[in-house]
C-alpha atoms as a PDB file:
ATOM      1  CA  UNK A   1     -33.527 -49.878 -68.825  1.00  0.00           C
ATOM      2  CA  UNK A   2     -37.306 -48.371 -67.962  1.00  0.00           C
ATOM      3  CA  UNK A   3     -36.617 -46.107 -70.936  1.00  0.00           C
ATOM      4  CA  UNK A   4     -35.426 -48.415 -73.295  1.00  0.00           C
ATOM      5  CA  UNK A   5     -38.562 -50.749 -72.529  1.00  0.00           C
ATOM      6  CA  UNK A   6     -41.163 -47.816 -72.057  1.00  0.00           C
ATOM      7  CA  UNK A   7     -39.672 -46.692 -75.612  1.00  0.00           C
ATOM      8  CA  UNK A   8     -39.800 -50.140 -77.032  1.00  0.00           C
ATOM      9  CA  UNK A   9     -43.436 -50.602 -75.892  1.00  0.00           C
ATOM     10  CA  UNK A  10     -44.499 -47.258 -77.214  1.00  0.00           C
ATOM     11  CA  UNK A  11     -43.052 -47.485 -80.767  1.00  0.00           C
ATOM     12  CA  UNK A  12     -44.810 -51.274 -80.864  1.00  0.00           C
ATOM     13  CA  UNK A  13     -48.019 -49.937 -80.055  1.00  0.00           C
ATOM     14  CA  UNK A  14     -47.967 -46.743 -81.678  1.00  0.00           C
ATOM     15  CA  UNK A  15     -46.927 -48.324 -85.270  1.00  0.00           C
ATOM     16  CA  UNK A  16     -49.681 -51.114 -84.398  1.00  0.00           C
ATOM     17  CA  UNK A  17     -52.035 -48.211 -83.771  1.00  0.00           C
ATOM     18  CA  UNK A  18     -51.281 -47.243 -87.202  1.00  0.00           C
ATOM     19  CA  UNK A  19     -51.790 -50.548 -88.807  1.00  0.00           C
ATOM     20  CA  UNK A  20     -55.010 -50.897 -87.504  1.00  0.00           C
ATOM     21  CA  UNK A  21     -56.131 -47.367 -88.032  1.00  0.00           C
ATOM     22  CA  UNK A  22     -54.356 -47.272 -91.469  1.00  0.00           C
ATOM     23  CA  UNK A  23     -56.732 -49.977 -92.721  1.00  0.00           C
ATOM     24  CA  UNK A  24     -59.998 -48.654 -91.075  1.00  0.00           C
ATOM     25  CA  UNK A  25     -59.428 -45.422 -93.060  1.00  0.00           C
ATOM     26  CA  UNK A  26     -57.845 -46.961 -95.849  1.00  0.00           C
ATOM     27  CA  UNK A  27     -61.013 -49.046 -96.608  1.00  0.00           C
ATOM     28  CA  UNK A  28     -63.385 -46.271 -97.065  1.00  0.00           C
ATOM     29  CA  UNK A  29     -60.627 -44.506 -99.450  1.00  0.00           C
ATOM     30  CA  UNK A  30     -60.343 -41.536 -96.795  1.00  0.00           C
ATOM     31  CA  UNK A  31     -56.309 -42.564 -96.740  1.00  0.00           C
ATOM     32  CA  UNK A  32     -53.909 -44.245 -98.685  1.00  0.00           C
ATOM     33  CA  UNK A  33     -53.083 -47.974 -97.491  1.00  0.00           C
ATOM     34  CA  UNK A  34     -49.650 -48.359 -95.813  1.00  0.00           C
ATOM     35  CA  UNK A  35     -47.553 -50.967 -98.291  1.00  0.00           C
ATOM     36  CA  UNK A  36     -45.512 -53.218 -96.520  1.00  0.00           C
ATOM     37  CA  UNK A  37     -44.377 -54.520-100.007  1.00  0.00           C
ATOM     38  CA  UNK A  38     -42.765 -51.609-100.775  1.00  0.00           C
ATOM     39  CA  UNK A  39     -41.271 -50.902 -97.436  1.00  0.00           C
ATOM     40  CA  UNK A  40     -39.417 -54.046 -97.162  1.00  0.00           C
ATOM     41  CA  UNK A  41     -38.389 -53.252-100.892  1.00  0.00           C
ATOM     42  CA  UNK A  42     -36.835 -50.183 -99.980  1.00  0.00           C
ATOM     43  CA  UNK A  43     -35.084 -51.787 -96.506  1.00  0.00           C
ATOM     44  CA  UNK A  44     -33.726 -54.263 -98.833  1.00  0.00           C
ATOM     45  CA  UNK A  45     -32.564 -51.543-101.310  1.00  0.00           C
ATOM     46  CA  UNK A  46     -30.847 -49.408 -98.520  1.00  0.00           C
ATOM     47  CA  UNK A  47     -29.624 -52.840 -97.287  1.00  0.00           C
ATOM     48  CA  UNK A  48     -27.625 -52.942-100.399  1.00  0.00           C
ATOM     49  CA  UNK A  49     -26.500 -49.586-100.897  1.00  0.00           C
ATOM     50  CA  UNK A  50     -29.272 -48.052-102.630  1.00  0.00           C
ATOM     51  CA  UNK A  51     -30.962 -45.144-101.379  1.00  0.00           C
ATOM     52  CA  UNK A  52     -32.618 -43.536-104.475  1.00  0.00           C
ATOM     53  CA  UNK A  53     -35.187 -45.162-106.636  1.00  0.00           C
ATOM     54  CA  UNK A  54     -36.082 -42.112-109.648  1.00  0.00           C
ATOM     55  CA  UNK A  55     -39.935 -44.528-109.583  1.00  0.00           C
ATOM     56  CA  UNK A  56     -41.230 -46.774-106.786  1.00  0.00           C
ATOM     57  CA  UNK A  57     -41.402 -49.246-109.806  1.00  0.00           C
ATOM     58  CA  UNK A  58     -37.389 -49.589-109.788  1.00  0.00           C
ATOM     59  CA  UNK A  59     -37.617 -51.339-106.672  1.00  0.00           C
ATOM     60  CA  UNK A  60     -37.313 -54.771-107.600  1.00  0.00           C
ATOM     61  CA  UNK A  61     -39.708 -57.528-105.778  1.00  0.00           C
ATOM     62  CA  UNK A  62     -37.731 -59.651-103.335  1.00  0.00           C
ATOM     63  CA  UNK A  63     -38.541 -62.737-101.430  1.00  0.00           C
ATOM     64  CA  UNK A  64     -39.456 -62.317 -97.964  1.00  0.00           C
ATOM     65  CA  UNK A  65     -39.966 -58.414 -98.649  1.00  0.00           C
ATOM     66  CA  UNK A  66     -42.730 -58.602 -96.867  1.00  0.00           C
ATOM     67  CA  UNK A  67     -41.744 -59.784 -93.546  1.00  0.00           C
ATOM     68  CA  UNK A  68     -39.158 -56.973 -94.121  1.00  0.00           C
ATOM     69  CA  UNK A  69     -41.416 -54.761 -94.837  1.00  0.00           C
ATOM     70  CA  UNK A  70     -43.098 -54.987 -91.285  1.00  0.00           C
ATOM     71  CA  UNK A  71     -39.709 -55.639 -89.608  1.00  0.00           C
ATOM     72  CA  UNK A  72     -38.719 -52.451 -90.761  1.00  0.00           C
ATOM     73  CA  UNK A  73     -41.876 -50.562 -90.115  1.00  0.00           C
ATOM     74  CA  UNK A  74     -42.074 -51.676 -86.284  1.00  0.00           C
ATOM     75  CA  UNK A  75     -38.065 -51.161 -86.452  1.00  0.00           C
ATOM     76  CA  UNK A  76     -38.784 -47.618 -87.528  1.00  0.00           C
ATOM     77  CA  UNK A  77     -41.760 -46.782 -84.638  1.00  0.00           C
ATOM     78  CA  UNK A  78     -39.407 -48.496 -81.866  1.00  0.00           C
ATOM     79  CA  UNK A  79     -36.126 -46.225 -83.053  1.00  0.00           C
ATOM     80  CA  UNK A  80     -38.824 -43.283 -82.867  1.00  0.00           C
ATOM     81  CA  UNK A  81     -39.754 -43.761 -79.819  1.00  0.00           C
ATOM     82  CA  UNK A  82     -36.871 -45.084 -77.687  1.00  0.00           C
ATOM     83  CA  UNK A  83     -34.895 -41.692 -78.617  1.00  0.00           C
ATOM     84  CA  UNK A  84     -37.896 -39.760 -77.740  1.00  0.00           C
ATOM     85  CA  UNK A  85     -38.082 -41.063 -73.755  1.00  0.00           C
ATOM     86  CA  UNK A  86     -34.187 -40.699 -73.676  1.00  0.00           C
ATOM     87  CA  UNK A  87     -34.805 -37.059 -74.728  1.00  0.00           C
ATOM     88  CA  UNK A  88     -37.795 -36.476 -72.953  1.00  0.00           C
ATOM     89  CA  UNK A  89     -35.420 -37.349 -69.864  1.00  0.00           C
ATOM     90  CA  UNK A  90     -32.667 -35.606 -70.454  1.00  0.00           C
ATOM     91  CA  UNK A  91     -34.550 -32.166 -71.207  1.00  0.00           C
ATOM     92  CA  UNK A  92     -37.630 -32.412 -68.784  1.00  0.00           C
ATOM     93  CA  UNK A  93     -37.195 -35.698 -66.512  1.00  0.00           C
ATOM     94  CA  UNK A  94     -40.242 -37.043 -64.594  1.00  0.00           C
ATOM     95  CA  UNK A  95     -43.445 -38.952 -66.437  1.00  0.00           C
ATOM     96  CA  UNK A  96     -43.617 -38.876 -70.245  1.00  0.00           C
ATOM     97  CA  UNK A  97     -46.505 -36.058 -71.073  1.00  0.00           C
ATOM     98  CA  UNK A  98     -48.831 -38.163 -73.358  1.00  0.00           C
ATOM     99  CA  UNK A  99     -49.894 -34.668 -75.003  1.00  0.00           C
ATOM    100  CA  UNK A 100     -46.314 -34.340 -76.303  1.00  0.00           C
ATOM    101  CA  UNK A 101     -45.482 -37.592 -77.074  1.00  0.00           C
ATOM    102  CA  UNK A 102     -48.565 -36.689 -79.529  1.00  0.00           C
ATOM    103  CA  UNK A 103     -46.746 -33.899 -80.934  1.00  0.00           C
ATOM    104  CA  UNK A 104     -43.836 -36.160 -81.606  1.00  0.00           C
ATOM    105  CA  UNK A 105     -45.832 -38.440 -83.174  1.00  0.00           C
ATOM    106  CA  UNK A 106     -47.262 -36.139 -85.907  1.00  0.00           C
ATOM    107  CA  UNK A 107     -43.974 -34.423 -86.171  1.00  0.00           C
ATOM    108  CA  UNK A 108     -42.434 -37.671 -87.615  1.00  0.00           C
ATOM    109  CA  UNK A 109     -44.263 -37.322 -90.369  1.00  0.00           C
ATOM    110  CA  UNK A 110     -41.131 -35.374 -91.638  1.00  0.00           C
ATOM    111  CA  UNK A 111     -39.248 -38.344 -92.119  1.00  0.00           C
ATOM    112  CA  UNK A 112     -41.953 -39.752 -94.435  1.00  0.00           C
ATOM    113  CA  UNK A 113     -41.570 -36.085 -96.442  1.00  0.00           C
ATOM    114  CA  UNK A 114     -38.239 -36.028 -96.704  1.00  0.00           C
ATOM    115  CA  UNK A 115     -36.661 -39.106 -96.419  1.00  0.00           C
ATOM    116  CA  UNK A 116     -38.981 -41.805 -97.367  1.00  0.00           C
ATOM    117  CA  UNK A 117     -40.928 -40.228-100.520  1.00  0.00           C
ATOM    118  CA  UNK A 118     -37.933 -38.862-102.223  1.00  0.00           C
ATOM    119  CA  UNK A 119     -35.896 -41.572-101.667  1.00  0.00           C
ATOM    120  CA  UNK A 120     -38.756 -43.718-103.627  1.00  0.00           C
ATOM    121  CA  UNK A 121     -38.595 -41.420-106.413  1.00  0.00           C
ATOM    122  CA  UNK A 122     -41.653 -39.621-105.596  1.00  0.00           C
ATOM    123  CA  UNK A 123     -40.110 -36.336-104.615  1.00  0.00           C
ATOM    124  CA  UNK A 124     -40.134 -34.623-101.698  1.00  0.00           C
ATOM    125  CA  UNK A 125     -43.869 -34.320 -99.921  1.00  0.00           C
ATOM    126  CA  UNK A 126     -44.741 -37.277-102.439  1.00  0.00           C
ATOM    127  CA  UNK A 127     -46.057 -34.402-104.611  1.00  0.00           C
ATOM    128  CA  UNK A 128     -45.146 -37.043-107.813  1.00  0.00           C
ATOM    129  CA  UNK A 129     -47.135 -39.695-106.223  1.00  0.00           C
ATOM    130  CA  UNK A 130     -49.924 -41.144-108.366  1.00  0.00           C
ATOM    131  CA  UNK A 131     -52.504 -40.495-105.994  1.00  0.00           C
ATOM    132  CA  UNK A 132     -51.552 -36.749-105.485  1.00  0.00           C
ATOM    133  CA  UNK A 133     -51.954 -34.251-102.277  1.00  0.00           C
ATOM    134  CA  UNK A 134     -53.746 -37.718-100.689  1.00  0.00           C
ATOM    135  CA  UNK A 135     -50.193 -39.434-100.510  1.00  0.00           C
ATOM    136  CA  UNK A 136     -48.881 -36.827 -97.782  1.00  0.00           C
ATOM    137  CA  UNK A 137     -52.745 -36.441 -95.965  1.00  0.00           C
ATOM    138  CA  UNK A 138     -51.987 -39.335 -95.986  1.00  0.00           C
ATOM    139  CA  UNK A 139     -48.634 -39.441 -94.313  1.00  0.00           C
ATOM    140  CA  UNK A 140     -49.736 -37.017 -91.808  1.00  0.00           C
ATOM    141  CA  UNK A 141     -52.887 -39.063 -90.928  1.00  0.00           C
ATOM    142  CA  UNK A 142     -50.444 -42.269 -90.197  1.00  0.00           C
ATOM    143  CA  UNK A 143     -48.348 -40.572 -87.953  1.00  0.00           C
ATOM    144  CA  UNK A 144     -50.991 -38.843 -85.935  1.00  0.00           C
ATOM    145  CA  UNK A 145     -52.304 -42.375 -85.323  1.00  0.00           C
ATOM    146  CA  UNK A 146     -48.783 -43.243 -84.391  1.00  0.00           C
ATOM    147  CA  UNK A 147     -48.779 -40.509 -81.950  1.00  0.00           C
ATOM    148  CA  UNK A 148     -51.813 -41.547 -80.808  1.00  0.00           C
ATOM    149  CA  UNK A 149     -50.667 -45.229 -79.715  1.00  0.00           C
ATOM    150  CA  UNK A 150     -48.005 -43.939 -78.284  1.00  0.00           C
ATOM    151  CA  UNK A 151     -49.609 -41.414 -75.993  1.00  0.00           C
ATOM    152  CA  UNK A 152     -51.571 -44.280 -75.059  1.00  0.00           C
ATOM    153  CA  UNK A 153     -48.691 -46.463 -74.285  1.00  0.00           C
ATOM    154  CA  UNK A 154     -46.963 -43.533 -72.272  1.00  0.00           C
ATOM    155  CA  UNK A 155     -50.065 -43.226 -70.130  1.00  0.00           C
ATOM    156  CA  UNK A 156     -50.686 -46.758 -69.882  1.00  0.00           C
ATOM    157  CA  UNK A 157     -47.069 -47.660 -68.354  1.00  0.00           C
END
């Protein structure tokens, strides 16, 4: 149960992390804004069977989508995270290194690459985003501040 709760706590902080820093960065046009919009869109769209979109614009606007959208999005950082401490437990046991749960962070930027993007019809890395090479800096930057808040939760409990 410490795992489950240590995981639960580190996926809500680490996705809040990246709200907040997400919209610091995102105001001085360093980073692309997350879009909650479009992430409850997509839920809803996988919620129905659809999992490719050949344009973000085929995703049609839905009430509610977005209370989805940040259902999903702290959905997605908890069932990050809580696999990570069962893992982390199973291979290495003890305390949770906050340097590696870091790593992890960043490293779930694949997801975004390869999962998220092309499933929106923007290929894979975002490359046929509007906004270009900024879409995945962009990616990467969000889940480095993910990582971040949840290193911090890790050394915090």
């Amino acid at each position: 149960m410490d795992l489950i709760l240590k995981g639960f706590i580190a996926g809500v902080l680490g996705t809040l992390i990246m709200d907040s820093l997400n919209h610091l960065f995102a105001r001085f046009g360093v980073i692309s804004k997350i879009d909650v919009r479009i992430i409850g869109r997509m839920a809803l769209g996988w919620a129905q069977g659809r999992f490719r979109y050949s344009h973000p614009d085929e995703m049609e606007c839905a009430p509610n989508e977005i209370l989805y959208g940040y259902f999903t999005h702290y959905a997605i950082g908890v069932g990050l995270a809580i696999p990570f401490m069962f893992v982390w437990n199973l291979l290495v046991g003890g305390p949770v290194s906050p340097a590696w749960t870091f790593v992890y962070g960043v490293a779930t930027t694949v997801a975004s690459l390869f999962i998220v993007y092309p499933s929106m019809g923007l290929g894979i890395f975002g490359w046929r985003s509007p906004e270009g090479i900024k879409s995945p800096l962009s990616s990467l930057a969000n889940h480095a501040f993910f990582g971040v808040g949840m290193a911090v939760a890790v050394a915090l409990t």
